[in-house]
Each structure stands twice: as structure tokens, then as C-alpha cells.
Protein backbone atom coordinates (compact mmCIF):
# COMPACT_ATOMS: atom_id res chain seq x y z
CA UNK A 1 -24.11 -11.73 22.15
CA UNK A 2 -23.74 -15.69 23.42
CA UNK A 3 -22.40 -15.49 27.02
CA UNK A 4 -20.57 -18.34 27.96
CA UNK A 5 -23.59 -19.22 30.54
CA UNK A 6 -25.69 -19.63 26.91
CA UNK A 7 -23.16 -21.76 25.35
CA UNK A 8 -22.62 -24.30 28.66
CA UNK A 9 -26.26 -24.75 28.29
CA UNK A 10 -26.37 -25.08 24.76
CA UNK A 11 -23.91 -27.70 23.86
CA UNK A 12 -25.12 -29.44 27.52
CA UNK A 13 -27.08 -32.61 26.14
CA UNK A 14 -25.42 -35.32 28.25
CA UNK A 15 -23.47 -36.29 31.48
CA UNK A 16 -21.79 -38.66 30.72
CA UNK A 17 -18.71 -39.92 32.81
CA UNK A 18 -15.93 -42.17 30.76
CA UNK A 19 -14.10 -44.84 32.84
CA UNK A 20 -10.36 -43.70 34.01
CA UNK A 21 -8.77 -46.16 31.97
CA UNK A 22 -10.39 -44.46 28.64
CA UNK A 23 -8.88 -40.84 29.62
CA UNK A 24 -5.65 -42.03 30.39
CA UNK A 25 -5.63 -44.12 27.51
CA UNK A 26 -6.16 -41.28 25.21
CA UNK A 27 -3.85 -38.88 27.02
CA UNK A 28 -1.01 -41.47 26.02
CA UNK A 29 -2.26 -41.73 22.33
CA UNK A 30 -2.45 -37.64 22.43
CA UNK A 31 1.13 -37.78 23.92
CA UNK A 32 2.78 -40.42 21.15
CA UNK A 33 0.79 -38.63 18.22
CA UNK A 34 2.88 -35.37 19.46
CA UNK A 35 5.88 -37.16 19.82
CA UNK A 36 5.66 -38.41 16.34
CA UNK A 37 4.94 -34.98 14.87
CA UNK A 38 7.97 -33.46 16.76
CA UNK A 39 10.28 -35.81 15.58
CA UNK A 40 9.14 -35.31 12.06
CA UNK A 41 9.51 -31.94 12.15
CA UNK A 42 12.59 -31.59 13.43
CA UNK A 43 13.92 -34.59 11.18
CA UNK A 44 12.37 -32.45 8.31
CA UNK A 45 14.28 -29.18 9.64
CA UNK A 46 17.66 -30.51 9.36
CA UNK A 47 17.34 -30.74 5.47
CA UNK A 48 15.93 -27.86 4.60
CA UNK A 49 16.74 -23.90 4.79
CA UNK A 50 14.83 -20.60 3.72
CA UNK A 51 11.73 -20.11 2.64
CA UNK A 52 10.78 -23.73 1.95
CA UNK A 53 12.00 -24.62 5.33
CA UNK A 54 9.29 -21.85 6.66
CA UNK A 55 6.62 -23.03 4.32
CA UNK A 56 7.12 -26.64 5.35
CA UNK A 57 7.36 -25.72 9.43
CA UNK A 58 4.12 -23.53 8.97
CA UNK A 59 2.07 -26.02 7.34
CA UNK A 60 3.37 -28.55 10.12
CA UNK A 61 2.68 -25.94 13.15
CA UNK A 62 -0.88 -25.68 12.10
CA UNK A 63 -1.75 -29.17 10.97
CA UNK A 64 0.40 -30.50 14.67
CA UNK A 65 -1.96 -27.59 16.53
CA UNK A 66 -5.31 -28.45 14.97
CA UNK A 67 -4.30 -31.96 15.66
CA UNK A 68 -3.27 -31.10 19.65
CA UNK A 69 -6.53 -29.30 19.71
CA UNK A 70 -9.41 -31.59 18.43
CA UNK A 71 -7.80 -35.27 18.37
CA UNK A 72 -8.55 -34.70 22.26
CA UNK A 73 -12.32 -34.44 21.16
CA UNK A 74 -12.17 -37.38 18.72
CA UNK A 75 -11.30 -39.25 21.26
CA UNK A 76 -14.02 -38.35 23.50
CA UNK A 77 -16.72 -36.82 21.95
CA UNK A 78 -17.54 -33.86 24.78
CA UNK A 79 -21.20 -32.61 24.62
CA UNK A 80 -21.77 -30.74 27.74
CA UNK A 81 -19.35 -28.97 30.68
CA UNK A 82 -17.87 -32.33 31.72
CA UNK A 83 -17.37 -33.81 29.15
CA UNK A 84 -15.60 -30.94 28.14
CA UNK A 85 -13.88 -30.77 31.47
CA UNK A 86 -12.97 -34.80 30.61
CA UNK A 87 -11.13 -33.72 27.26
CA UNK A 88 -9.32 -31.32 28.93
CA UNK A 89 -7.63 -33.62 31.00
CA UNK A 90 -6.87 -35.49 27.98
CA UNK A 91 -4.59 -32.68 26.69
CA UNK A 92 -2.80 -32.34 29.91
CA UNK A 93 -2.14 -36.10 30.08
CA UNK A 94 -0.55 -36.02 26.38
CA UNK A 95 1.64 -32.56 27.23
CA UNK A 96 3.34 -35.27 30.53
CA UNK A 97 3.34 -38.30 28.26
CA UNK A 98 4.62 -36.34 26.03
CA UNK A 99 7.24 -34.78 28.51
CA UNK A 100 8.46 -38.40 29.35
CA UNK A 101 9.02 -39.14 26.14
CA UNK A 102 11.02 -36.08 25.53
CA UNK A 103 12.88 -36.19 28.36
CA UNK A 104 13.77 -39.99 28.23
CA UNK A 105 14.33 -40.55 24.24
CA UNK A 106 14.53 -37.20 22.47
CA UNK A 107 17.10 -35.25 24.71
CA UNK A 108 19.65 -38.17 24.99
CA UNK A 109 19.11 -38.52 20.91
CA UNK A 110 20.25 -34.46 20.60
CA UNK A 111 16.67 -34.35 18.29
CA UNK A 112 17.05 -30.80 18.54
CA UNK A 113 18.60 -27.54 19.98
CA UNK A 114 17.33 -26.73 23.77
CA UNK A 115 17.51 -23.19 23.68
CA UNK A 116 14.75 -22.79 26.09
CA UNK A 117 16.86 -24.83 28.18
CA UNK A 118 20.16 -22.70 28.01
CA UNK A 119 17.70 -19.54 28.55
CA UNK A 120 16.94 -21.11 31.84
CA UNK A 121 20.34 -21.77 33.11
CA UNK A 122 19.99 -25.73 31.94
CA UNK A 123 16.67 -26.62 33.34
CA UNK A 124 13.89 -27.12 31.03
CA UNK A 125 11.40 -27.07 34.04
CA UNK A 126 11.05 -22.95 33.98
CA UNK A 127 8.80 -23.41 31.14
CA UNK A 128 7.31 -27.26 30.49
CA UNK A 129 4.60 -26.64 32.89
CA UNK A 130 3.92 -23.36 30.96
CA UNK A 131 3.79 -26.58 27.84
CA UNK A 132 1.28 -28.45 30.31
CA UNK A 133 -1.27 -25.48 30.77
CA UNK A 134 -1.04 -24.21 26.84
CA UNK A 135 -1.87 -27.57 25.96
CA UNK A 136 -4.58 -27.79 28.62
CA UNK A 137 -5.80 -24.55 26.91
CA UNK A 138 -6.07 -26.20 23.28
CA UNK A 139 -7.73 -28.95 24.27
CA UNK A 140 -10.51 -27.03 26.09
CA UNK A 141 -10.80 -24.71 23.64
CA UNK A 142 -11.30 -27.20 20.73
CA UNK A 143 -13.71 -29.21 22.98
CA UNK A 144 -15.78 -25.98 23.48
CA UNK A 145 -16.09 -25.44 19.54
CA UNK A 146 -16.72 -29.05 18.78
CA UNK A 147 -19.10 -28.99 21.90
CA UNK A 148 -21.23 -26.15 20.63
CA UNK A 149 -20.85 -27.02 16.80
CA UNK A 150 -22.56 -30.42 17.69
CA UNK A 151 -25.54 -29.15 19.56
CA UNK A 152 -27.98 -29.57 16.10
CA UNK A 153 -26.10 -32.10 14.33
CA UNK A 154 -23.28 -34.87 14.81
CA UNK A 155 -20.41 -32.31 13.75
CA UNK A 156 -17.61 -33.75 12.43
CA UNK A 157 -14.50 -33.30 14.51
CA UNK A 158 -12.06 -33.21 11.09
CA UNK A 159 -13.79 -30.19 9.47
CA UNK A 160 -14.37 -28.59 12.70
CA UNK A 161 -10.47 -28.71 12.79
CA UNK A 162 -10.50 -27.30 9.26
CA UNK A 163 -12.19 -24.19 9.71
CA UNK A 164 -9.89 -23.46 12.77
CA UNK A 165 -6.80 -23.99 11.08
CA UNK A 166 -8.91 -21.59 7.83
CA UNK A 167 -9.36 -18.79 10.04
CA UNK A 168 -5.73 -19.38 11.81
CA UNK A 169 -4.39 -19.29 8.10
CA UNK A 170 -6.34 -15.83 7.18
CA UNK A 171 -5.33 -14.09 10.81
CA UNK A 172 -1.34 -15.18 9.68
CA UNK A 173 -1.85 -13.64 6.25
CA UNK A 174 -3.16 -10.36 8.16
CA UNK A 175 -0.60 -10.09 10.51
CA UNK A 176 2.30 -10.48 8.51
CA UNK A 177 0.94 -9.05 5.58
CA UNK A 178 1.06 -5.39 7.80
CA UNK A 179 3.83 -6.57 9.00
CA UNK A 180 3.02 -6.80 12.62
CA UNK A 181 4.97 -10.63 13.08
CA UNK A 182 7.14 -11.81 10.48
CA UNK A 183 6.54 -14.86 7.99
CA UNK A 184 7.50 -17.47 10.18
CA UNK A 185 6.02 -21.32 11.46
CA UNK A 186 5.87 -19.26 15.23
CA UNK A 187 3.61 -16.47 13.54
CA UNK A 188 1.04 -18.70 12.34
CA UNK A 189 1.18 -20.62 15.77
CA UNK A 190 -0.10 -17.43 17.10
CA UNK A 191 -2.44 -17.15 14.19
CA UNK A 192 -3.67 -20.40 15.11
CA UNK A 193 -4.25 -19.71 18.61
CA UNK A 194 -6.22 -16.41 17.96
CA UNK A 195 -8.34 -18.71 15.56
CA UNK A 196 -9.01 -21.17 18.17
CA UNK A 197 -10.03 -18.45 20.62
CA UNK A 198 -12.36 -16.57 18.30
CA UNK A 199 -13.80 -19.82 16.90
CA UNK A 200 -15.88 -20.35 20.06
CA UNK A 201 -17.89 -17.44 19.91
CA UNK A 202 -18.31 -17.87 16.15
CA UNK A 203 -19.43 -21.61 16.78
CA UNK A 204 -21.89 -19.99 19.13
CA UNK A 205 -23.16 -17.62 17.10
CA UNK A 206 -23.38 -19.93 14.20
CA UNK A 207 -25.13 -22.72 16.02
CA UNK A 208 -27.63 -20.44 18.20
CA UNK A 209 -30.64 -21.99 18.63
């Protein structure tokens, strides 16, 4: 079995250190690329009801979370622990930019219900830093698989994505299929996030040397 010891030193090939300016440059694209998919989907949920409303949200949860995950390491291709470390820091810096422009456009514009908000007495700030780390999470994460995928080859960073969101879509399918979570966009979020987790072993496994 491929400790995580193996797979530091397996996708390790380079040391790379980007200039500030590049990281904080694309934490702000990470942060306006979620902005944009928020607003769409919340623009697209005031239209729609029922089961196409689900289907619709679903297909945007997984497409928005593969996007959160990997665009990080599109951005900066990571190859070894820093670099990984780097892309990391790049999903953080999205989740604030992202923050700002929640806090300063979308709230004011009533985009959409705050029921997080009312759950925390009116303050938002009980769980956006919990926002901050689970993005932190998904970035590091999809660095690790795109890390380790790349170790024989140039991987590309779009079907990398793919076969994340694949195995997110069949872990959905499983668990509401035996009814464990019910068909819903927040079920396959979960799927997602199991996928993402188990994908790093399986890249390991699959790109042993």
C-alpha cells in the first residue's frame, strides 16, 4: 500500500518557488471564477423547481467542485510537496476573495437566502472560516492527485478533473441508490468529496513506479 511518505517522493521532481505576485494573482482568478459560478447558480435556482431544479444544481455542484479543486493546479502546475503546498494557498486566497466579493456585492444584492446566517444568530462568521479551510482542503487534495498523476507523463489537469467528478458521480448513485442521503445537489457534494479523497490513493496506486 502507497504511504503518503511514497507518494511525496514520487510526484517530488522539482522545487520550484513561483513569485508572490503569481499566487495571489491566481487566488483572485480562483475567487471571481467562484463568484461567477455562485451567481449562476443561484440565478438558475430562482426559475426552476423539482427534479429538474436538482438535476441542474447537481450537475453545477460537481462541475463548480471539480473546478474549485483542480483550476488551483492549472494555474500552477504542482509537482512536488511545495508546489503542492503553493496551490494550496491558492484555494485559500480564492475562498477570501471570494468572501469579499460576497460580502460586498452579493449580500446587499439579496442573491440568495442566508440561512447559515440566521442559524448563527446573524453572523455569517461562525462558519466562513469553516468555507476557508474546506476550500484549502480541495485544493490540496486535487494538487496531490494531479501531483502524483503527472509523475510519468504531463497529465492533463481537465481529465484528471474528469475522473474525480466520475468516481464522485458513481459514490452519489451508491449512496442514494440505498438510500443512505437523498437525491439532492448536497448529496453529490459529499459524493464528490469522498471521490476527491479516495482519488489520491488510486492516483498512487495507478501511477506506482
Amino acid at each position: 500500500m502507497t504511504s503518503v511518505a511514497d507518494m511525496i517522493s514520487a510526484a517530488e521532481t522539482s522545487s520550484a518557488h513561483p513569485d508572490w505576485r503569481v499566487i495571489v494573482r491566481a487566488g483572485v482568478q480562483v475567487g471571481v471564477v467562484t463568484a461567477v459560478g455562485v451567481a449562476v447558480f443561484a440565478l438558475l435556482s430562482r426559475g426552476m423547481a423539482g427534479m429538474s431544479e436538482t438535476l441542474v444544481q447537481s450537475i453545477m455542484v460537481l462541475t463548480g467542485a471539480a473546478v474549485f479543486s483542480y483550476f488551483p493546479s492549472m494555474l500552477l502546475r504542482p509537482r512536488d510537496a511545495d508546489s503542492i503546498a503553493w496551490v494550496t494557498l491558492i484555494g485559500l486566497l480564492g475562498a477570501l476573495v471570494f468572501t469579499i466579493i460576497d460580502t460586498v456585492i452579493f449580500r446587499p444584492m439579496n442573491l440568495y437566502h442566508w440561512t447559515w446566517d440566521a442559524i448563527g444568530g446573524g453572523s455569517g462568521f461562525w462558519y466562513i472560516p469553516v468555507w476557508w479551510m474546506g476550500s484549502a482542503f480541495l485544493a490540496w487534495l486535487g494538487a496531490w492527485v494531479v501531483a502524483i498523476s503527472s509523475r510519468e507523463a504531463d497529465g492533463q489537469v481537465p481529465a484528471i478533473a474528469g475522473q474525480t467528478v466520475g468516481i464522485g458521480v458513481v459514490l452519489g448513485a451508491i449512496l442514494m441508490a440505498t438510500g443512505l442521503v437523498p437525491f439532492h445537489s448536497a448529496g453529490f457534494a459529499l459524493a464528490f468529496t469522498i471521490g476527491l479523497v479516495l482519488h489520491v490513493p488510486l492516483a498512487g496506486v495507478m501511477h506506482r513506479g
